[in-house]
Protein backbone atom coordinates (compact mmCIF):
# COMPACT_ATOMS: atom_id res chain seq x y z
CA UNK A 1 4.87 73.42 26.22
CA UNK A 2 8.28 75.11 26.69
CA UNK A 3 10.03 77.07 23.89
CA UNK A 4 12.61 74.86 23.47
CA UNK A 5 10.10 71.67 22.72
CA UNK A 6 7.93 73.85 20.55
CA UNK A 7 10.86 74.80 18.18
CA UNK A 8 12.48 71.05 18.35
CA UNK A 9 8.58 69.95 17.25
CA UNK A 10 8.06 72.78 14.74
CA UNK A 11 10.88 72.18 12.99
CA UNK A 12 10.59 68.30 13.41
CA UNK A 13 7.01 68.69 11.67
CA UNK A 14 8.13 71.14 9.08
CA UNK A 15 10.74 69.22 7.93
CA UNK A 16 8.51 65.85 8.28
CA UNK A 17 5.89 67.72 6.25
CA UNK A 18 7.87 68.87 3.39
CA UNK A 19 9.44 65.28 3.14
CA UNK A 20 5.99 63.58 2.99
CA UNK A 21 4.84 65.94 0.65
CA UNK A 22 8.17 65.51 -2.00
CA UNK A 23 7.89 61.28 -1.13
CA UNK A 24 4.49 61.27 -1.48
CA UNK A 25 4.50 63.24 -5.10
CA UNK A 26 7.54 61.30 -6.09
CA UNK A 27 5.56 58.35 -5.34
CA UNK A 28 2.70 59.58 -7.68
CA UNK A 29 4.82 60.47 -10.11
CA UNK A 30 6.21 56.66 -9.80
CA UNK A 31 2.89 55.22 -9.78
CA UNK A 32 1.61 56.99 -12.90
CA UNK A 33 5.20 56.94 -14.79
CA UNK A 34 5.00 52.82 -14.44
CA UNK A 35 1.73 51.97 -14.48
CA UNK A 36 0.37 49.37 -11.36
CA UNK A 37 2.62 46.39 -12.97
CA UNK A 38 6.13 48.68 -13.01
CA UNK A 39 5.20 50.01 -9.76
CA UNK A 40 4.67 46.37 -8.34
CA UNK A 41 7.91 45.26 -9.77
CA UNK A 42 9.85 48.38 -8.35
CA UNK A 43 8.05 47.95 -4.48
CA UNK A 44 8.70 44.78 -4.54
CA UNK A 45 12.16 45.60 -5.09
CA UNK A 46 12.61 48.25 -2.74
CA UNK A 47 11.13 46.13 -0.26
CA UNK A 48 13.71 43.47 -0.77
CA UNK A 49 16.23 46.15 -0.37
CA UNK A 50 14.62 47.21 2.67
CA UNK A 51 14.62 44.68 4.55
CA UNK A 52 18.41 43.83 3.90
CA UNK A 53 19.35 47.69 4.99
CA UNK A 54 17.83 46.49 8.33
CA UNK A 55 21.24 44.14 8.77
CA UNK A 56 23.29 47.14 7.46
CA UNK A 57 21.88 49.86 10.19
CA UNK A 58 22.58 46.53 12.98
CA UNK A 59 20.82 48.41 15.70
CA UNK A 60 23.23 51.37 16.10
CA UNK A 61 21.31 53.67 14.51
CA UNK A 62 18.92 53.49 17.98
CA UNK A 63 21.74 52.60 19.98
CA UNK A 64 23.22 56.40 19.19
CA UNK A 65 20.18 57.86 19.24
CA UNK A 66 19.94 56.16 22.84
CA UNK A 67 23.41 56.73 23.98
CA UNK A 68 23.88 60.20 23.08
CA UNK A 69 20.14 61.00 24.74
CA UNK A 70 22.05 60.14 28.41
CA UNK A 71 25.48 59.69 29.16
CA UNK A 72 26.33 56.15 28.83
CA UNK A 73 28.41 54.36 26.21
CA UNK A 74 29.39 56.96 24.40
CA UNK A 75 31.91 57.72 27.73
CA UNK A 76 33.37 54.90 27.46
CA UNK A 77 37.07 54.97 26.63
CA UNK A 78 38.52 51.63 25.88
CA UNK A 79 36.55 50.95 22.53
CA UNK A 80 36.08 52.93 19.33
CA UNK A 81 32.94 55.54 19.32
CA UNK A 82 30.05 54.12 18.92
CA UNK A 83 29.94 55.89 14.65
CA UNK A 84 33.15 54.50 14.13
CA UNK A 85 31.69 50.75 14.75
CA UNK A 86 28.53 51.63 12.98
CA UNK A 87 30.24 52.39 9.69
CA UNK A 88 32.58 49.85 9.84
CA UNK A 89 29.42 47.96 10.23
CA UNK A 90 27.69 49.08 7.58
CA UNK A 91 30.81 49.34 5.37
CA UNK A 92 31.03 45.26 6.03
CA UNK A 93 27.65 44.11 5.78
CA UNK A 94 27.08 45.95 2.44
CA UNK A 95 29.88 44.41 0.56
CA UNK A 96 28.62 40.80 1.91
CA UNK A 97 25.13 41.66 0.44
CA UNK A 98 26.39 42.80 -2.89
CA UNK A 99 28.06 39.64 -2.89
CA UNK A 100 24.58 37.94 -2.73
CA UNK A 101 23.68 39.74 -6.16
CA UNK A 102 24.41 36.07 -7.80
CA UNK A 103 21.66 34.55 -6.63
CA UNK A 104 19.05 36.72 -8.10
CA UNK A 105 17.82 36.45 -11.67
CA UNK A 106 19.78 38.38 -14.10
CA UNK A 107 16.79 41.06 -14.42
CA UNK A 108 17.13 42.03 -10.98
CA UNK A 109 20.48 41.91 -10.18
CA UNK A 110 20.96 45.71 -11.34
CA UNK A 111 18.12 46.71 -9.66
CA UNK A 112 18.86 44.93 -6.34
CA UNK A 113 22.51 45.95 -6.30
CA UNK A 114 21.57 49.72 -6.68
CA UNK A 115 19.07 49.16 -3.89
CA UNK A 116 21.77 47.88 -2.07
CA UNK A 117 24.30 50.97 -2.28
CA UNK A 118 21.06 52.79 -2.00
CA UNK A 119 20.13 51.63 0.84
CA UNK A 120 23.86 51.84 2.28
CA UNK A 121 23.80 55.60 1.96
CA UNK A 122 20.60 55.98 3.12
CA UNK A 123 21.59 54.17 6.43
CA UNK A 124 24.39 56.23 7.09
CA UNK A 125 22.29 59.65 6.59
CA UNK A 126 20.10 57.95 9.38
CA UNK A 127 23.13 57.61 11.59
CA UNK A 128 23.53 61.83 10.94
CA UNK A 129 19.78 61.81 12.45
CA UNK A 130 20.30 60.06 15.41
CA UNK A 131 23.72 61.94 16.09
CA UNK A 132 22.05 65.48 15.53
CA UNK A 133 18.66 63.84 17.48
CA UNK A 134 20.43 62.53 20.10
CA UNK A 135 22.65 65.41 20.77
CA UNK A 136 19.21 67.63 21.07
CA UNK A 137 19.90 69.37 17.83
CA UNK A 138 16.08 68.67 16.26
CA UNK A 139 16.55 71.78 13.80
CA UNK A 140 19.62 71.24 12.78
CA UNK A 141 18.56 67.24 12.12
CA UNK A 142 15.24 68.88 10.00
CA UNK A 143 17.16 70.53 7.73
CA UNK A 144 19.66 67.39 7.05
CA UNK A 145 16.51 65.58 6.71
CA UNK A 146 15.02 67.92 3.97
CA UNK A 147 18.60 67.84 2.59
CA UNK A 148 18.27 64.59 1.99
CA UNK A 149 14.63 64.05 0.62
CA UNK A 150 15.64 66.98 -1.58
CA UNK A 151 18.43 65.07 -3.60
CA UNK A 152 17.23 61.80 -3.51
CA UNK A 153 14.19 63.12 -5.32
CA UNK A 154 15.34 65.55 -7.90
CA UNK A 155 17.76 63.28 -8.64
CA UNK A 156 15.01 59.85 -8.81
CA UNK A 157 12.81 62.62 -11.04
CA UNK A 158 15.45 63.01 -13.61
CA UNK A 159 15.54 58.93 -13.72
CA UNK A 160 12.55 59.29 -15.17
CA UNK A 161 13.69 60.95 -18.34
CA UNK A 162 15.30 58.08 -19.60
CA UNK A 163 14.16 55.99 -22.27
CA UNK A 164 11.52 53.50 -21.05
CA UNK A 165 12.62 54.29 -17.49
CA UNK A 166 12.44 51.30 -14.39
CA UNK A 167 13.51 50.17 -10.87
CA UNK A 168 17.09 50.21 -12.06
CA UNK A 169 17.08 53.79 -13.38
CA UNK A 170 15.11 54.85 -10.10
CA UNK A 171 17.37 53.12 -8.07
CA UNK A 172 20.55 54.74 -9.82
CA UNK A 173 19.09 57.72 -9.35
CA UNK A 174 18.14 57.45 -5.59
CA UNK A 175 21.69 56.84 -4.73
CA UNK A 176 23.03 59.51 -6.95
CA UNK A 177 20.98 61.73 -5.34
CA UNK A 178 21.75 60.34 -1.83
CA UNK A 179 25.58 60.49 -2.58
CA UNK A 180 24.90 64.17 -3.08
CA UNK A 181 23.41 64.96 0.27
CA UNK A 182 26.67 63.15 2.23
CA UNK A 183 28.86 65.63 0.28
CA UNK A 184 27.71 68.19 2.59
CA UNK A 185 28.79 69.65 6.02
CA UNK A 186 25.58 67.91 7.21
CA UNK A 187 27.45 64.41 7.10
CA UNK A 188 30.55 65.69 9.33
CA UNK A 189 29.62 63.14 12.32
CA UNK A 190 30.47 60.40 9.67
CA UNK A 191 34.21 61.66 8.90
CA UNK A 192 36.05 59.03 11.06
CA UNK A 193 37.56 56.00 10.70
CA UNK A 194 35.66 52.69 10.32
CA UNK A 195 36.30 50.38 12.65
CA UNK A 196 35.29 46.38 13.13
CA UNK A 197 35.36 45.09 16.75
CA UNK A 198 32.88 42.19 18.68
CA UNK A 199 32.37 43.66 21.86
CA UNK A 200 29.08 42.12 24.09
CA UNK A 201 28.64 45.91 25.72
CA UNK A 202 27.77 46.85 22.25
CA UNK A 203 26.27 44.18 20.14
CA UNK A 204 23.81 43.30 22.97
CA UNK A 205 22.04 45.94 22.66
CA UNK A 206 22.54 46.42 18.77
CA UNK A 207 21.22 42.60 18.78
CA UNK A 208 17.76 43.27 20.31
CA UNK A 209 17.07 46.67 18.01
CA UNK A 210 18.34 44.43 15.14
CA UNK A 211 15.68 42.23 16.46
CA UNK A 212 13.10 44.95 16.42
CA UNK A 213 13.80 46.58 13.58
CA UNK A 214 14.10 42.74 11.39
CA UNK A 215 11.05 41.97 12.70
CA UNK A 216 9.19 44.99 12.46
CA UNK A 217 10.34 45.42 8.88
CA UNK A 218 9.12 42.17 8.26
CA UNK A 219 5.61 42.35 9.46
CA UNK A 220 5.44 45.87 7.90
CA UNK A 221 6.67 44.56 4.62
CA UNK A 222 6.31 41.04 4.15
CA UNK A 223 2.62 41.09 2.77
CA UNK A 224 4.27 42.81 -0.27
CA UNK A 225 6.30 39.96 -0.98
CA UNK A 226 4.07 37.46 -0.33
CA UNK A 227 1.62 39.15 -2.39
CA UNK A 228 4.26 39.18 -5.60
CA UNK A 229 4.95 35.16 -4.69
CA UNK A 230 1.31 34.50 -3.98
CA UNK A 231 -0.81 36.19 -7.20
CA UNK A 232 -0.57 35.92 -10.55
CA UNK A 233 -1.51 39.38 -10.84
CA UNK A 234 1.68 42.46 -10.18
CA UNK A 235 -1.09 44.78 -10.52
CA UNK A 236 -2.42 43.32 -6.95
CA UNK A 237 0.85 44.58 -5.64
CA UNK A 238 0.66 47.52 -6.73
CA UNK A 239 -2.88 48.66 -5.76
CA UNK A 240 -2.42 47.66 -2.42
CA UNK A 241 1.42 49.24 -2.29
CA UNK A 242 -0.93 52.34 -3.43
CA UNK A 243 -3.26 52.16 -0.36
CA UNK A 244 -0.32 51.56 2.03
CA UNK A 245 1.50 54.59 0.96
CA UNK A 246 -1.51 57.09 2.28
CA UNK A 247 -0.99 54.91 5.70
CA UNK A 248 2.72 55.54 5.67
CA UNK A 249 1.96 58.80 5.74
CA UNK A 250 0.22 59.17 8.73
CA UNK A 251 2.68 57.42 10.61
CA UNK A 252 5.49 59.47 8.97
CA UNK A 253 3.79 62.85 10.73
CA UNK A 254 3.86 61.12 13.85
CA UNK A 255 7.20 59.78 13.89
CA UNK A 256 8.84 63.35 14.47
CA UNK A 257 6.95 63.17 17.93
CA UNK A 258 7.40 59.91 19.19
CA UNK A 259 11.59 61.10 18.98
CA UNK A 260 10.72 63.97 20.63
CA UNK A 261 8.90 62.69 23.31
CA UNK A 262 11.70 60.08 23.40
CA UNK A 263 14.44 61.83 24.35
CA UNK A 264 11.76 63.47 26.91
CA UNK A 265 11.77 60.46 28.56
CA UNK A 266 15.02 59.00 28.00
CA UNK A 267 16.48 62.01 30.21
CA UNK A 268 13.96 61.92 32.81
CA UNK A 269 14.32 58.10 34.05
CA UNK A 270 15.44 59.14 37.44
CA UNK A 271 11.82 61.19 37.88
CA UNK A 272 9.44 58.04 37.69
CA UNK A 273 6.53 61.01 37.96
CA UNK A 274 8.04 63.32 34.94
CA UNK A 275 8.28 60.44 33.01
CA UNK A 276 4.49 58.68 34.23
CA UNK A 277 3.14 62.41 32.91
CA UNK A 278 4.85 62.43 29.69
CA UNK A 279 4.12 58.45 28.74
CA UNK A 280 0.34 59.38 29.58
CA UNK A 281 0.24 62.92 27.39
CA UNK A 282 2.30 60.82 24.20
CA UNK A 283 -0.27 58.11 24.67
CA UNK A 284 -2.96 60.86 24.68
CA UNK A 285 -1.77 62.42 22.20
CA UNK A 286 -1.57 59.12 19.94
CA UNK A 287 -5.00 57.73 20.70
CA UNK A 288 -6.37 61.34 19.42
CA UNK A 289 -4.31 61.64 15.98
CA UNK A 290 -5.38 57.94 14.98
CA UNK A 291 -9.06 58.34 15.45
CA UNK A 292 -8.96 61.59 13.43
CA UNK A 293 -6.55 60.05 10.95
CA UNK A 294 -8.76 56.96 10.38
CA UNK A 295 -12.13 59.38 10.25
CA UNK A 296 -10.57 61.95 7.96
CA UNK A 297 -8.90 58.85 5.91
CA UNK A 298 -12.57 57.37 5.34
CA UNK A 299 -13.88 60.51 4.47
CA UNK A 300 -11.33 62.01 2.01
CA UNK A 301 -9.03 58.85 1.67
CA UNK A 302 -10.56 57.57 -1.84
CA UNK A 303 -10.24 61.48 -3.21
CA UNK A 304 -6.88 61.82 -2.45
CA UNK A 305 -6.20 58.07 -3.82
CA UNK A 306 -7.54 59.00 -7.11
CA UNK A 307 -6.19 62.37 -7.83
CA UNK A 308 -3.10 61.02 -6.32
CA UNK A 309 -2.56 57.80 -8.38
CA UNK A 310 -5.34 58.33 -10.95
CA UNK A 311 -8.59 56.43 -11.65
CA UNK A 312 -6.28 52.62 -13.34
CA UNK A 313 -5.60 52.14 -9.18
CA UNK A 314 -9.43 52.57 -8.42
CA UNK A 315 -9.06 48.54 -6.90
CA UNK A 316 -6.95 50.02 -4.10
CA UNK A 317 -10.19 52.38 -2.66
CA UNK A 318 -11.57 49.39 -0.55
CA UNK A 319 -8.31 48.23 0.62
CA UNK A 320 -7.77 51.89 1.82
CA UNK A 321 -10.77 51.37 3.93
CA UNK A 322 -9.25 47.99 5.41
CA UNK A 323 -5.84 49.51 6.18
CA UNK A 324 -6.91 52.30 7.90
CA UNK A 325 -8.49 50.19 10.88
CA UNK A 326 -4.72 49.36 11.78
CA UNK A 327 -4.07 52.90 12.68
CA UNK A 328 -5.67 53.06 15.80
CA UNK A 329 -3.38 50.12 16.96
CA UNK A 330 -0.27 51.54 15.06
CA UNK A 331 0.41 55.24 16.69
CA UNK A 332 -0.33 53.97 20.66
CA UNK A 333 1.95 51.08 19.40
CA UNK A 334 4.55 53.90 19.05
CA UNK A 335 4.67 55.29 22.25
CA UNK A 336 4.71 51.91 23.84
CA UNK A 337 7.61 50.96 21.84
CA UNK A 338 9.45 54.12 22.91
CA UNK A 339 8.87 53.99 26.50
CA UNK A 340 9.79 50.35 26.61
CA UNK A 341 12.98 51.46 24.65
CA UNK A 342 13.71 54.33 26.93
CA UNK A 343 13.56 51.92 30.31
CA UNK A 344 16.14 49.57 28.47
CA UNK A 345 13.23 47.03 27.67
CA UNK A 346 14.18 46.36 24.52
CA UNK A 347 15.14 42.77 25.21
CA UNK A 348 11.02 42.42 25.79
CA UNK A 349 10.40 44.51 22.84
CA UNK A 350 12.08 42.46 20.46
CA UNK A 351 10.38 39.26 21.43
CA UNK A 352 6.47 40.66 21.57
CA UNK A 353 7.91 42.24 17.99
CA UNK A 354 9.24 38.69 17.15
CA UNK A 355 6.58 36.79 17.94
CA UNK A 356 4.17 39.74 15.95
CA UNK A 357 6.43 39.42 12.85
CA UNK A 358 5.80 35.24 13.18
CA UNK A 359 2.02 35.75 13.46
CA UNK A 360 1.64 38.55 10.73
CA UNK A 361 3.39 35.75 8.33
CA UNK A 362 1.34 33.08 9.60
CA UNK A 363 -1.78 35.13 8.56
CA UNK A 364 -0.44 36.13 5.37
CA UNK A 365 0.36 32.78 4.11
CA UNK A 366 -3.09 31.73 5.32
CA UNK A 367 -5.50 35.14 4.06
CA UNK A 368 -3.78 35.80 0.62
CA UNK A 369 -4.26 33.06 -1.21
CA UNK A 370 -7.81 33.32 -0.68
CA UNK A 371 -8.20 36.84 -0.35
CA UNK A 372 -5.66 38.54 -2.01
CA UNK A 373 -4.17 41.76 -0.80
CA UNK A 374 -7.72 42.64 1.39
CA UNK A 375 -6.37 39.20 3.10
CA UNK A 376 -2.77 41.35 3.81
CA UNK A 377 -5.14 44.18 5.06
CA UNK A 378 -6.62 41.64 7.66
CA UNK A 379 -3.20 40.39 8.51
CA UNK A 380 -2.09 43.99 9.12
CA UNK A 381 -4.76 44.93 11.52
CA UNK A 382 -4.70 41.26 13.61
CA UNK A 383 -0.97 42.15 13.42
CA UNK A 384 -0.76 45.92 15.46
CA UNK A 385 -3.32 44.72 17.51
CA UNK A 386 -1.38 41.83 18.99
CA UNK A 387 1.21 43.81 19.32
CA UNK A 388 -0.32 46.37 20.89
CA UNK A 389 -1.51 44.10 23.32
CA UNK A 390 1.80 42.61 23.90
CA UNK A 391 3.25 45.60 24.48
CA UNK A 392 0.80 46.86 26.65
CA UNK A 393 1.25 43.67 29.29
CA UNK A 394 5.08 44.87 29.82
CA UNK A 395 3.20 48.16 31.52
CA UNK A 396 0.97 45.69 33.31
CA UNK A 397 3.25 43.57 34.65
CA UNK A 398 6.18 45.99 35.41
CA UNK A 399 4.65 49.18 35.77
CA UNK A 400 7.33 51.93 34.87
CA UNK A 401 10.73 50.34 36.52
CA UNK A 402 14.08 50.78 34.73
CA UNK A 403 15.46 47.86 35.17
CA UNK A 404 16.70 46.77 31.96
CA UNK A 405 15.30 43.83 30.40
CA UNK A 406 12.46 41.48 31.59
């Protein structure tokens, strides 16, 4: 391993570490503040949220990361930079969701609309990633990144201290705290002027990692919808929101490498060999953290579930159990999505991704009703296994060639 990639991955990790560790005892401290009902009701907002900030972000947030990787767009000179479009972008799409507030019940609307401008901010700190990421500048993207994580959860803590605190005051706070982490140099790639323009050179691209990122949002995050449509019970939603949270966590560690590796191969395209090697080491690499992550998970996951949560969200030990088979589909499912990415395959991406996001719904609707969230546990692991499958075939079929799309 060279210097330079061990300091990009050191810092990557430290950084990745530190956040888990704050989100993760932020989302304790949720879990026991609220009780499984409030922490239902909030999750189910915040997913909500989420999936609308997947319209906001509109696929640039890759496309920089992509762009700025290798020499491509970004030269262009007869169009606005690629940030300027992106906030526009985000400065538009944000103002049409707010405008959607209406149509939720009066209880939510608060909530929802503070998710919203959450969520807004949020996506533009992301943009500051793949800037600093795509520019090679892993430390310096670290540090914004424990920035960030930093405010957002001081500032969600001190939410707490209202009176009868709930999603809106932990919303409130979340963008407070977000707001706070823009006002610093960090945030200096966002300081020019939003622009608006339809170009096909750009929004074809943006279109298939909307795609991805809609339909991977939705297959990550639709069971805990369906769940709050499909019980009577918020508690179900929140046990199982419990279990998920340990998952999320794995893949959180692993995400720093998968960027890594992506730029790795993003810059090496024109060395089918260099990037053969580093595809095979990633995939390695993944296969080997999810069997120890799903071992160590059965082993020590119910511990850390109770001390973490406390013994009211002992319901959400077996679906730990459940959940944790996906993981050895999930982390190879990463490096497959960023190789296909890196060889401009994204156009095949988003369809396998579609077509997952249609059959993890299918199953929901179908395993819920008559098993509750363990049914969204089986949905999950038929889901990343599909996918992974799907994905997979692309290799099959076209080897490694970069021609873009399929």
């Amino acid at each position: 391993m060279s210097r330079a990639l061990a300091k990009a991955l050191s810092s990557q990790w430290a950084a990745t570490l530190y956040a888990a560790a704050v989100s993760v005892g932020l989302t304790f401290l949720l879990g026991r503040v609220l009780g499984p009902a409030g922490f239902g009701q909030y999750t189910y907002i915040l997913t909500l949220a989420s999936l609308f900030a997947i319209l906001q972000d509109g696929g640039f947030t890759t496309l920089i990361f992509r762009e700025t990787a290798k020499a491509g767009l970004v030269t262009s000179t007869d169009r606005p930079p690629l940030m300027s479009l992106a906030i526009g972008h985000l400065v538009a799409t944000t103002l049409f969701g707010l405008c959607l507030l209406p149509l939720f019940s009066r209880g939510e609307r608060w909530s929802l609309g503070a998710a919203v401008l959450y969520y807004a901010l949020f996506t533009a700190a992301a943009l500051v990633s793949a800037h600093l990421k795509g520019h090679n500048n892993f430390a310096a993207e670290a540090v914004w990144r424990a920035v960030t994580r930093t405010a957002t959860a001081v500032c969600a803590g001190l939410a707490l201290l209202v009176p009868s605190p709930g999603p809106t005051a932990i919303f409130f706070g979340l963008l407070v705290g977000q707001a706070i982490a823009l006002a610093t140099p960090f945030a200096k790639p966002l300081a020019t002027r939003p622009r608006l323009a339809v170009s096909r050179e750009i929004y074809a691209p943006c279109l298939a990692f909307l795609c991805i990122s809609a339909a991977t949002a939705i297959y990550f995050r639709c069971d805990i919808v369906l769940l709050r449509l499909l019980t009577p019970d918020p508690a179900e939603v929140g046990n199982y929101a419990a279990a998920y949270r340990l998952i999320e966590g794995v893949i959180m560690l692993a995400t720093p490498l998968a960027h890594i590796f992506f730029r790795k191969l993003r810059v090496s395209l024109e060395d089918s060999q260099a990037f053969k090697r580093s595809f095979t080491l990633m995939l390695t690499v993944m296969i080997g953290l999810s069997a120890a992550a799903t071992i160590g998970g059965l082993i020590l996951g119910p511990f850390i579930l109770t001390l973490a949560f406390g013994h009211k969200y002992a319901a959400a030990i077996p679906l730990l159990s459940w959940l944790l088979a996906s993981l050895p589909f999930i982390l190879p499912n990463y490096v497959l999505t960023q190789a296909l990415v890196a060889l401009g395959r994204e156009r095949y991406y988003a369809g396998v991704t579609v077509a997952a996001a249609g059959l993890n719904i299918g199953l929901n609707l179908l395993l819920i009703p008559v098993l509750a969230a363990k049914g969204a546990a089986l949905a999950t692991i038929a889901t990343e296994a599909a996918l992974c499958a799907g994905l997979a075939l692309s290799f099959v079929r076209k080897g490694f060639a970069t021609k873009a799309g399929e």
